[in-house]
Protein backbone atom coordinates (compact mmCIF):
# COMPACT_ATOMS: atom_id res chain seq x y z
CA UNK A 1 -4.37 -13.45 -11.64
CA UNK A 2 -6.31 -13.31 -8.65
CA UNK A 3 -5.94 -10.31 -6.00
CA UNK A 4 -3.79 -10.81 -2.95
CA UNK A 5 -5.93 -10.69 0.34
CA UNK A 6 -4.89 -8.42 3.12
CA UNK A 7 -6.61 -9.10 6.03
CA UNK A 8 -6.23 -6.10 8.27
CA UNK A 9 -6.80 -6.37 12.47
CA UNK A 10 -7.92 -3.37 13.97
CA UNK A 11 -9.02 -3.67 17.91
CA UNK A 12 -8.61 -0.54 19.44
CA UNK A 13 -9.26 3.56 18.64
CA UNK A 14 -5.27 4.64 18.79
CA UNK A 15 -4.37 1.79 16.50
CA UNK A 16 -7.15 2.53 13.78
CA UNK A 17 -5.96 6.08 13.57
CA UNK A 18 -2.41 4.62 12.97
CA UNK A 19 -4.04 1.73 10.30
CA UNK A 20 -6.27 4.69 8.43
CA UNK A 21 -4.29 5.84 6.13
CA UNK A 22 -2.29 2.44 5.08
CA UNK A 23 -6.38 0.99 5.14
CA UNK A 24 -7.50 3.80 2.12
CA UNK A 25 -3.99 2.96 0.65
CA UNK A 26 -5.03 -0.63 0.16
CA UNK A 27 -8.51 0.02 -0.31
CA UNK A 28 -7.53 1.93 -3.45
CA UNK A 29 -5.41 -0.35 -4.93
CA UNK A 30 -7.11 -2.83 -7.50
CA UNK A 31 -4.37 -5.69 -7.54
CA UNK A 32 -5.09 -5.57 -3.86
CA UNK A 33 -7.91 -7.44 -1.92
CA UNK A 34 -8.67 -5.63 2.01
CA UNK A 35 -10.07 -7.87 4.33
CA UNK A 36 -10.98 -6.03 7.48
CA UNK A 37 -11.40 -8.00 10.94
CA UNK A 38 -12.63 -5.96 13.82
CA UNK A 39 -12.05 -7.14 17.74
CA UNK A 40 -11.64 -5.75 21.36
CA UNK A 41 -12.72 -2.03 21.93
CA UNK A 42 -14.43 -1.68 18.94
CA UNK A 43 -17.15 -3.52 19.66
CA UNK A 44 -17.97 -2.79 23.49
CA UNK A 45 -20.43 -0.11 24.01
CA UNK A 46 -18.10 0.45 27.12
CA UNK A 47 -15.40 2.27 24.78
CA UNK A 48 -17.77 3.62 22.45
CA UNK A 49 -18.66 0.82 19.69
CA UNK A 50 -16.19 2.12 17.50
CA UNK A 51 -16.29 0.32 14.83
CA UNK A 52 -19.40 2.25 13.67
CA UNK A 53 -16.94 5.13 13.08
CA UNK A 54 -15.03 2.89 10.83
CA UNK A 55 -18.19 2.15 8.63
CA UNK A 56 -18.78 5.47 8.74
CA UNK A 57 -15.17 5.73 7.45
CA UNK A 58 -16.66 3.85 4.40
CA UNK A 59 -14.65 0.35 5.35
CA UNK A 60 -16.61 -2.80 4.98
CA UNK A 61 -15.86 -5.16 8.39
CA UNK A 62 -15.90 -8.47 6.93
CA UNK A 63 -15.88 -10.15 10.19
CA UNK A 64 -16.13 -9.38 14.10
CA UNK A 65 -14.33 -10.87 16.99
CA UNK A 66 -16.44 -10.49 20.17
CA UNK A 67 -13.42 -10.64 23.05
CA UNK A 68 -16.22 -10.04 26.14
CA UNK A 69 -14.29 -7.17 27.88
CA UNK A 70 -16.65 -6.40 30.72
CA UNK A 71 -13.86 -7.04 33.28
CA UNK A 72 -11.22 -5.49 33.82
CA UNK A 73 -8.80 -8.05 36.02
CA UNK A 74 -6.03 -9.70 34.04
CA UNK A 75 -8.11 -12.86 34.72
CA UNK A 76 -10.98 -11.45 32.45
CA UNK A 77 -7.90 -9.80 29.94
CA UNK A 78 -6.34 -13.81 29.46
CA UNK A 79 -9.43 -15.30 29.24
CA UNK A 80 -9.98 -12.58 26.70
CA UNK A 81 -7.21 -13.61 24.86
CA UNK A 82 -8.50 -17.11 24.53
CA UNK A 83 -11.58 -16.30 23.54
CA UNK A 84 -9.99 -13.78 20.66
CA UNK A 85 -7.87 -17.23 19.22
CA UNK A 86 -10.77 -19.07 18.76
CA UNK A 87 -12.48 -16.05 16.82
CA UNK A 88 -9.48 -15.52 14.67
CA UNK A 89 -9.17 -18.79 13.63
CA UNK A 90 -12.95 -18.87 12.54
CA UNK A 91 -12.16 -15.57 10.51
CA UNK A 92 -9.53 -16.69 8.91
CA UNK A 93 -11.36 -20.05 8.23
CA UNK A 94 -14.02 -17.93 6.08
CA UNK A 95 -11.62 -15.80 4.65
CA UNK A 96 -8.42 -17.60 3.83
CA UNK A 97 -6.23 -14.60 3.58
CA UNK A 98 -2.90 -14.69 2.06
CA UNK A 99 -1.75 -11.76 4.57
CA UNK A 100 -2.58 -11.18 7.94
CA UNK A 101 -1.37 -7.28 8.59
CA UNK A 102 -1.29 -6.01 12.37
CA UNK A 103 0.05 -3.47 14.29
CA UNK A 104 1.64 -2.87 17.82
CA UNK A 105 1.54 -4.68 20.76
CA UNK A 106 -1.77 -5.27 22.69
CA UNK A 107 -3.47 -8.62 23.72
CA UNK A 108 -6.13 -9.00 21.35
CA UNK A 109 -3.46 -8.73 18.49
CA UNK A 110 -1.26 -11.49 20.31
CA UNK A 111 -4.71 -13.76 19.37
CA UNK A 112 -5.17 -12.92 16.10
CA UNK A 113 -1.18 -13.32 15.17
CA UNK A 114 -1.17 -17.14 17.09
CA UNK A 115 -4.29 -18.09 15.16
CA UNK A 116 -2.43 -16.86 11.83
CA UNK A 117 0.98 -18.21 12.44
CA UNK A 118 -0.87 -22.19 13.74
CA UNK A 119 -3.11 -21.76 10.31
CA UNK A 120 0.44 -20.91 8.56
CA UNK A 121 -0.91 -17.45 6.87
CA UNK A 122 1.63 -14.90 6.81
CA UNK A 123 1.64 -11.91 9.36
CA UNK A 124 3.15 -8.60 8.67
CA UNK A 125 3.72 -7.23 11.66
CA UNK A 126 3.87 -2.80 11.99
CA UNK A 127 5.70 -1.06 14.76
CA UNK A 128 8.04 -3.88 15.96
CA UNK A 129 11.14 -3.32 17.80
CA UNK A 130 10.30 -0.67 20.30
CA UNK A 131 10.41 -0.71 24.29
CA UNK A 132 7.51 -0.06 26.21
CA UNK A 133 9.24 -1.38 29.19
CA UNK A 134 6.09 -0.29 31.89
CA UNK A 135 3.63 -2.44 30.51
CA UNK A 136 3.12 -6.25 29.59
CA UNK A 137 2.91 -4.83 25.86
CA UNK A 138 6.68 -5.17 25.41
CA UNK A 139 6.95 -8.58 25.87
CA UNK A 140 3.38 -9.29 23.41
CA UNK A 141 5.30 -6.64 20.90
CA UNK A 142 8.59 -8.72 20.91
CA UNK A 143 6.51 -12.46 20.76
CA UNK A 144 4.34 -11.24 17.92
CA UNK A 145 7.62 -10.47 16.12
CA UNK A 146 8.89 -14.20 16.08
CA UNK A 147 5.72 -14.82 14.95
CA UNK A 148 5.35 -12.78 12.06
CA UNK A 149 7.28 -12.60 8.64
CA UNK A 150 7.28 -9.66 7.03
CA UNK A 151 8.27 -6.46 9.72
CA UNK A 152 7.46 -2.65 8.59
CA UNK A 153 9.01 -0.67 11.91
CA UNK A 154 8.81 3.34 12.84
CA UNK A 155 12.84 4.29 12.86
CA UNK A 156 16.20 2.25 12.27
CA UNK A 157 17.15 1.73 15.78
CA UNK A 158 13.86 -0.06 15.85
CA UNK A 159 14.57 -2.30 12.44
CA UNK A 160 18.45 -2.95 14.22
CA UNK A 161 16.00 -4.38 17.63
CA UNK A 162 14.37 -6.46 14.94
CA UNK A 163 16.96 -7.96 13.38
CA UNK A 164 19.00 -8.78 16.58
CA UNK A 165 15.75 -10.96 17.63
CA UNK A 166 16.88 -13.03 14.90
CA UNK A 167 14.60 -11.81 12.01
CA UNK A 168 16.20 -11.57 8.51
CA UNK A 169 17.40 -8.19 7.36
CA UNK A 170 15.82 -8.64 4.20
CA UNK A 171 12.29 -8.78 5.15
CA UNK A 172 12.37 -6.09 7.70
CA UNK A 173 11.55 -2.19 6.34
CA UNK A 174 12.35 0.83 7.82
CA UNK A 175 9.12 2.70 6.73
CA UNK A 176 8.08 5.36 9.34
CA UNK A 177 4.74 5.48 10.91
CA UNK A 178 1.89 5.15 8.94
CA UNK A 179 -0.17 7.07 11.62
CA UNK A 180 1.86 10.41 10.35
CA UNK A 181 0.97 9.97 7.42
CA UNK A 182 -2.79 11.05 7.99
CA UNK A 183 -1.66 14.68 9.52
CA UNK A 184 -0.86 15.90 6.04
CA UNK A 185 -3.43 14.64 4.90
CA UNK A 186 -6.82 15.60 7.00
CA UNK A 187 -7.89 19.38 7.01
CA UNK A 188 -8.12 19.81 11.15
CA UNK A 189 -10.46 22.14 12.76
CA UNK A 190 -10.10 25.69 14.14
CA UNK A 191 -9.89 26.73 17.57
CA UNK A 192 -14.07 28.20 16.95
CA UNK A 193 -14.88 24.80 15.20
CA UNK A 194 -13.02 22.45 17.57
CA UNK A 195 -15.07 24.16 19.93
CA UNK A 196 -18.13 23.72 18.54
CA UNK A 197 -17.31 20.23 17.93
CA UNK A 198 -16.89 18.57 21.34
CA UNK A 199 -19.01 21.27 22.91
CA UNK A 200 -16.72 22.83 25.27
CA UNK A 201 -15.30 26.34 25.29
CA UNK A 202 -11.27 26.27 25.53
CA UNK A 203 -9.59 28.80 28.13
CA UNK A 204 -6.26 30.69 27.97
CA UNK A 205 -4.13 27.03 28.81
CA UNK A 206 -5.68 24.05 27.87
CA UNK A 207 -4.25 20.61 28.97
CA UNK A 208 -5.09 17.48 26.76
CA UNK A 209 -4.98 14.07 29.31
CA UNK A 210 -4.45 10.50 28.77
CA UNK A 211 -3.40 8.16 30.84
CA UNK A 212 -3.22 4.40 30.64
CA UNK A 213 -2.66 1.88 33.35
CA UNK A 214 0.89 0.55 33.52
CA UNK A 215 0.23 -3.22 33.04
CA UNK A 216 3.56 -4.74 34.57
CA UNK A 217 3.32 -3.09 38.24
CA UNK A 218 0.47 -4.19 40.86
CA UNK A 219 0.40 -1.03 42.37
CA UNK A 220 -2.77 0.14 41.21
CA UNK A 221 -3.43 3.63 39.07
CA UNK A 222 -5.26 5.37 41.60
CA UNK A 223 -1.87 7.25 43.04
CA UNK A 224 -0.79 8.66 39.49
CA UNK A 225 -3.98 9.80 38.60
CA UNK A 226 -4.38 11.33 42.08
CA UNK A 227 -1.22 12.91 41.23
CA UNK A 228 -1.96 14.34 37.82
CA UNK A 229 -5.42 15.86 39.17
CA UNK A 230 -3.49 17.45 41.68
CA UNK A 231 -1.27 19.25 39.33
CA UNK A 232 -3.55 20.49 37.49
CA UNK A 233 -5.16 22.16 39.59
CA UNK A 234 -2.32 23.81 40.72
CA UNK A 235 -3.23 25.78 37.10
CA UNK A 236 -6.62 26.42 38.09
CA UNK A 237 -7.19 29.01 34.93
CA UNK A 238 -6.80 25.89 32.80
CA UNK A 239 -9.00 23.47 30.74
CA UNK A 240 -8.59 20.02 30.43
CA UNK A 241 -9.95 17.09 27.52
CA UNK A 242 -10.12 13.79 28.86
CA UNK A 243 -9.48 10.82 26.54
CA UNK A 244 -10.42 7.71 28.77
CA UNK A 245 -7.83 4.64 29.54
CA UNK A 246 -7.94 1.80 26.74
CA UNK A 247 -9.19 -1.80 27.85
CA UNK A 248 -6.01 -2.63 30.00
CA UNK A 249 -6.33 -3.90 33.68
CA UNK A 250 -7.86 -1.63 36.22
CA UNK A 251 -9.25 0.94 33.39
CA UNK A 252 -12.27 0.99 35.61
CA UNK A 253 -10.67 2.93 38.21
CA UNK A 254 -9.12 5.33 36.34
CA UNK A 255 -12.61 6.45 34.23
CA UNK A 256 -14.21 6.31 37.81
CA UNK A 257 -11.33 9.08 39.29
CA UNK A 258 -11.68 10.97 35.97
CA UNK A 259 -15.62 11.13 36.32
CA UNK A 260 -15.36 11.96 39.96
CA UNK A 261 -12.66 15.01 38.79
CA UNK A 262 -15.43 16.64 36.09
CA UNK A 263 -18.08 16.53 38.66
CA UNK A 264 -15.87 19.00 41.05
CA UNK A 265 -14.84 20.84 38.01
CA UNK A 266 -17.93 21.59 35.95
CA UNK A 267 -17.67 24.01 32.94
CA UNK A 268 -13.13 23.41 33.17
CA UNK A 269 -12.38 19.85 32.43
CA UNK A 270 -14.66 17.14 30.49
CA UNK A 271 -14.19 13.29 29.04
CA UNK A 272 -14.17 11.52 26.08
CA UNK A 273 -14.60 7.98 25.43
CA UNK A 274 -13.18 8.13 22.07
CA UNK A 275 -12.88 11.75 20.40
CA UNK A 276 -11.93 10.15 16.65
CA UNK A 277 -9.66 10.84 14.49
CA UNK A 278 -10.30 14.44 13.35
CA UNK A 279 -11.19 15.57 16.86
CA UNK A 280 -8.48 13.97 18.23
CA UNK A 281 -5.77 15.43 16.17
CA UNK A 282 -7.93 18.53 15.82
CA UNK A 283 -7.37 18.70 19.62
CA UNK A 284 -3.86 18.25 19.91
CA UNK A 285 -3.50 21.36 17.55
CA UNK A 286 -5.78 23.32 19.79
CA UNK A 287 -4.29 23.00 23.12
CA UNK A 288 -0.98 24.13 24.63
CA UNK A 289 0.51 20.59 26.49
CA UNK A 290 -0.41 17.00 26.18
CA UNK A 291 -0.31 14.77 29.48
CA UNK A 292 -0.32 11.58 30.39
CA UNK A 293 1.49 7.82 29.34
CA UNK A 294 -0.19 7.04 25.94
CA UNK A 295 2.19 6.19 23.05
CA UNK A 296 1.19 9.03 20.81
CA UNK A 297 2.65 11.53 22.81
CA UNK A 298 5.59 10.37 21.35
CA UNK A 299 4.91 10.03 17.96
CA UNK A 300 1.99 11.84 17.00
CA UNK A 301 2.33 15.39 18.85
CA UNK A 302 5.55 16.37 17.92
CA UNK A 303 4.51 16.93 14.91
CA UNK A 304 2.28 19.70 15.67
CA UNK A 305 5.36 21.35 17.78
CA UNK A 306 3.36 21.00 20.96
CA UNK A 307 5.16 19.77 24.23
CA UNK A 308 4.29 16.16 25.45
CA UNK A 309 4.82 16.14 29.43
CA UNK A 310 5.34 11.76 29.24
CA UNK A 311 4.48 10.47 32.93
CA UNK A 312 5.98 7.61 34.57
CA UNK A 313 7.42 4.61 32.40
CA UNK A 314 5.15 2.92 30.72
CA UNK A 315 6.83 4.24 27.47
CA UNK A 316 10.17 3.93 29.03
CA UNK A 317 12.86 2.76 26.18
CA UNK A 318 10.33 4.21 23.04
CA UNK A 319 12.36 7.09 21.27
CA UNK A 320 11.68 10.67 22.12
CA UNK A 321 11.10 13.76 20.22
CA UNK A 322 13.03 16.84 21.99
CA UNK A 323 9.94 18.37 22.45
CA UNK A 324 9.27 15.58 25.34
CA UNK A 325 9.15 16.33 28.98
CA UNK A 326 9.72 13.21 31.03
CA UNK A 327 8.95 13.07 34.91
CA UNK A 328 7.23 11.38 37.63
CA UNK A 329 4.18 10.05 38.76
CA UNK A 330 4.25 12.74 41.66
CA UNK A 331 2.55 16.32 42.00
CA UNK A 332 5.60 18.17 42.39
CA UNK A 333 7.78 16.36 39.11
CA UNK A 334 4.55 16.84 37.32
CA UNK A 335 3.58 20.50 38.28
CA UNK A 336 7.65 21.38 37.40
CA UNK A 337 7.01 19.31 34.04
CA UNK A 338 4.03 21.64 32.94
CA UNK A 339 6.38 24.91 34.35
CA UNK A 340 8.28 24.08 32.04
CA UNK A 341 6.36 23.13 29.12
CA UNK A 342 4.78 26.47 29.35
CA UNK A 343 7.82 28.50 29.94
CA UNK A 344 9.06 30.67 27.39
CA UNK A 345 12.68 28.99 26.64
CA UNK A 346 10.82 26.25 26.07
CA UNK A 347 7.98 27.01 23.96
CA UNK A 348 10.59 28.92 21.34
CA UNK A 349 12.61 25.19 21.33
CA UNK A 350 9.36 23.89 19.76
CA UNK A 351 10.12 25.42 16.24
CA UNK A 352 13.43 23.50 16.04
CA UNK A 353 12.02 19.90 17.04
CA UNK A 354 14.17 16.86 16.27
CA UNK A 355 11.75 14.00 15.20
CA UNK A 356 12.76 10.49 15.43
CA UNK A 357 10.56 8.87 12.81
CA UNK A 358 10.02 9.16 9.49
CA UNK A 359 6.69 10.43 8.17
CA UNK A 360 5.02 11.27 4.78
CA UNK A 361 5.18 7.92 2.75
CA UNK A 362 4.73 5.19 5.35
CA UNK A 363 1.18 3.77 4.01
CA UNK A 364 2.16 3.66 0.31
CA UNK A 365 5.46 2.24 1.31
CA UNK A 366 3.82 -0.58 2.81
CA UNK A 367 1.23 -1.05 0.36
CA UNK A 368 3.86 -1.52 -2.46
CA UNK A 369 5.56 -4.48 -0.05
CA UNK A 370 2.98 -6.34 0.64
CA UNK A 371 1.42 -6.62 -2.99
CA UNK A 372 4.64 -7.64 -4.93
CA UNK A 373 6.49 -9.55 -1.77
CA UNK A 374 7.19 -12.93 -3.07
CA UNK A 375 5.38 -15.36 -0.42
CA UNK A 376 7.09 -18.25 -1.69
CA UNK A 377 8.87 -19.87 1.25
CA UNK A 378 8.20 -17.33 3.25
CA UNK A 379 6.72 -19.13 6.00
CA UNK A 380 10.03 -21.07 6.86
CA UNK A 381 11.84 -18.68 8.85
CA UNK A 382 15.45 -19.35 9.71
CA UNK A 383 16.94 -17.16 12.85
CA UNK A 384 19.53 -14.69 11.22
CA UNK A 385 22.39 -14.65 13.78
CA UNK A 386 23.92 -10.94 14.18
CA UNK A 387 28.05 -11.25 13.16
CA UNK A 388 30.13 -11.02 15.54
C-alpha cells in the first residue's frame, strides 16, 4: 500500500515554529509520506532566507514558491498572492499530494489552499476559528476554512466558530496547538548562554518587542511604534530584543523606526530579523515582559508564566491567557501596562495562570488523523446547518 503524501506549506518564521514539531511527527512516521513546500519569507534575503534554517533542521524542501516580496504596498502583497497560485499549482502538479496541510491565516497560504481546493486535493487546515479582528488575516483565516476539509483548531470555542461556518462536526478536532508542543520538548538556554548566543548582555528588566502592522486600518504604524519607543524609555535601566515585523503592508517603516531606535540606544536595545526557534523561545524565558501585537503572545508565552503586555487590536477576539495585559497604542496605556506587568501583585498571579489551549499532544494528534482519515468522498462538502 503506498504512503499517504502530506504536503506541508510553511511561508513564514512564526508559523514554522508552530509546524516543527507536527513536521518531525510526520517525518518519523513510515506509513507517512512529507512533502515540504516552502514560500513567502522564507526565501527573501529581506527576512533572513529562512528556509536554510529549516534544512539545517534536517527537512528536505521539495519545492519553492518564489512570491517576489520586495514591496511592501498591498498592491505588491495581491499581486503576491497571484503570483503564489500559479506556483502552487505547479507544485502540486509535480507532486500530486493526497493532503495539502496548512496553518493560520496569512496571504501566501490563501494561494496555496485556492490552488489545492481548484486541483481538488484535500486541505487540512490548523488554527481555524479564531478572531484576529485588526488585520485582513481574519477574513483569509475564515475563507481558507470553506476551503479546506479536514480542520485541527487550538481550543473548543474555536472548533464551535468552525462548525457554525457550516463545517461538519465530524471532521473538525479539537487538538491544541502544535506550536506548544515543542516547549517540552527543546532544552532552552540559560540566562549566560542566551547571552552568549545573540551577543548582547541582558540588564536587570529586559523587554522582548514585536510588533506587526495592523493590516485592516490605513493609518499607518509609525504612531504605535512611536508610542511603544516612548514607553520604554520611560524604563531607561531596561533592555530590549527586537524581532522585526513579518511581510505585511508597511513592514518597511516599522524596521526603519526600529533601526533608527538602536542607533540612539547603543549597547540597551538591538534587532533581529529572525532569532529561530531555540533563541526565540530561549528569549522569552530570559526576559521579564513581552510587547507588542504578534499572535504568540497569546499562545506561546504563557506558558513560561511571563506577562504578555498585547497592544492595540490586531489580536482582538483571539482568547487570552490571564497572564495578558491588554491596552492601547498610546504612551501612557502602555507605560501603565508595563507598571503593571512588573508590579509585585502581578508577578505572584503568574504562578496560577489559566491557559486557554491545550498543549502536550497536538502534533501526534494530528499525525494519527491525517494518516488513517478516510478520503473517500471527502472532497464533497455539504454545509452542516447549526439546530436551532
Amino acid at each position: 500500500m503506498p504512503k499517504r503524501k502530506i504536503c506541508v506549506v510553511t511561508g513564514s518564521r512564526a508559523e514554522y515554529g508552530l509546524l516543527y514539531s507536527l513536521l518531525k511527527n510526520l517525518q518519523a512516521d513510515t506509513e507517512l509520506d512529507l512533502q515540504l513546500v516552502v514560500t513567502g519569507m522564507h526565501l527573501s534575503s529581506r527576512f533572513g532566507s529562512t528556509y536554510k534554517v529549516i534544512e539545517e533542521d534536517g527537512f528536505l524542501i521539495n519545492h519553492k514558491v518564489d512570491l517576489g516580496l520586495d514591496g511592501d504596498s498591498v498592491l505588491d502583497i495581491a499581486r503576491s498572492v497571484g503570483r503564489g497560485t500559479i506556483g502552487f499549482a505547479d507544485s502540486y502538479g509535480r507532486l500530486l499530494p493526497d493532503i495539502v496541510l496548512v496553518l493560520g491565516d496569512r496571504y501566501e497560504i490563501l494561494s496555496a489552499v485556492q490552488a489545492a481546493m481548484i486541483m481538488n486535493i484535500p486541505i487540512a487546515h490548523l488554527h481555524g476559528g479564531e478572531l484576529t479582528e485588526g488585520a485582513i488575516d481574519d477574513s483569509i483565516r475564515h475563507a481558507i476554512t470553506k476551503m479546506s476539509h479536514l480542520h485541527f483548531v487550538a481550543a473548543e470555542p474555536y472548533r464551535q466558530r468552525v462548525i457554525q461556518l457550516g463545517e461538519r462536526p465530524d471532521r473538525v478536532f479539537n487538538v491544541g496547538s502544535p506550536g506548544l508542543d515543542k516547549i517540552k520538548e527543546m532544552k532552552l538556554l540559560k540566562r549566560e548562554e542566551f547571552e552568549k548566543a545573540i551577543d548582547f548582555k541582558l540588564g536587570a528588566i529586559n523587554f522582548l518587542v514585536t510588533y506587526h502592522p495592523v493590516t485592516l486600518f490605513k493609518e499607518g504604524p509609525e504612531k504605535a511604534i512611536r508610542a511603544i519607543l516612548k514607553a520604554i524609555d520611560e524604563f531607561p535601566s531596561s533592555r530590549v530584543l527586537f524581532t522585526m515585523p513579518n511581510s505585511d503592508k508597511d513592514n518597511k517603516i516599522i524596521g526603519k523606526m526600529i533601526d533608527g531606535y538602536i542607533k540612539r540606544n547603543s549597547g540597551r536595545a538591538k534587532s533581529f530579523i529572525s532569532l529561530g526557534q531555540l533563541r526565540y523561545l530561549s528569549a522569552i524565558k530570559n526576559i521579564d515582559v513581552v510587547l507588542g501585537n504578534s499572535s504568540s503572545g497569546l499562545t506561546e508565552v504563557p506558558i513560561f508564566n511571563k506577562p504578555t503586555i498585547n497592544i492595540g487590536v490586531r489580536q482582538k477576539g483571539r482568547l487570552r491567557a490571564s497572564s495578558v495585559i491588554d491596552c492601547e497604542e498610546n504612551v501612557k496605556s502602555i507605560s501603565l501596562a508595563i507598571d503593571k506587568a512588573l508590579s509585585e501583585d502581578f508577578q505572584k498571579s503568574l504562578g496560577e495562570i489559566y491557559h486557554p489551549y491545550k498543549s502536550g499532544n497536538a502534533s501526534k494528534a494530528i499525525s494519527k488523523t491525517l494518516k488513517s482519515f478516510n478520503l473517500d468522498g471527502v472532497l464533497t462538502k455539504e454545509f452542516y446547518n447549526l439546530k436551532s
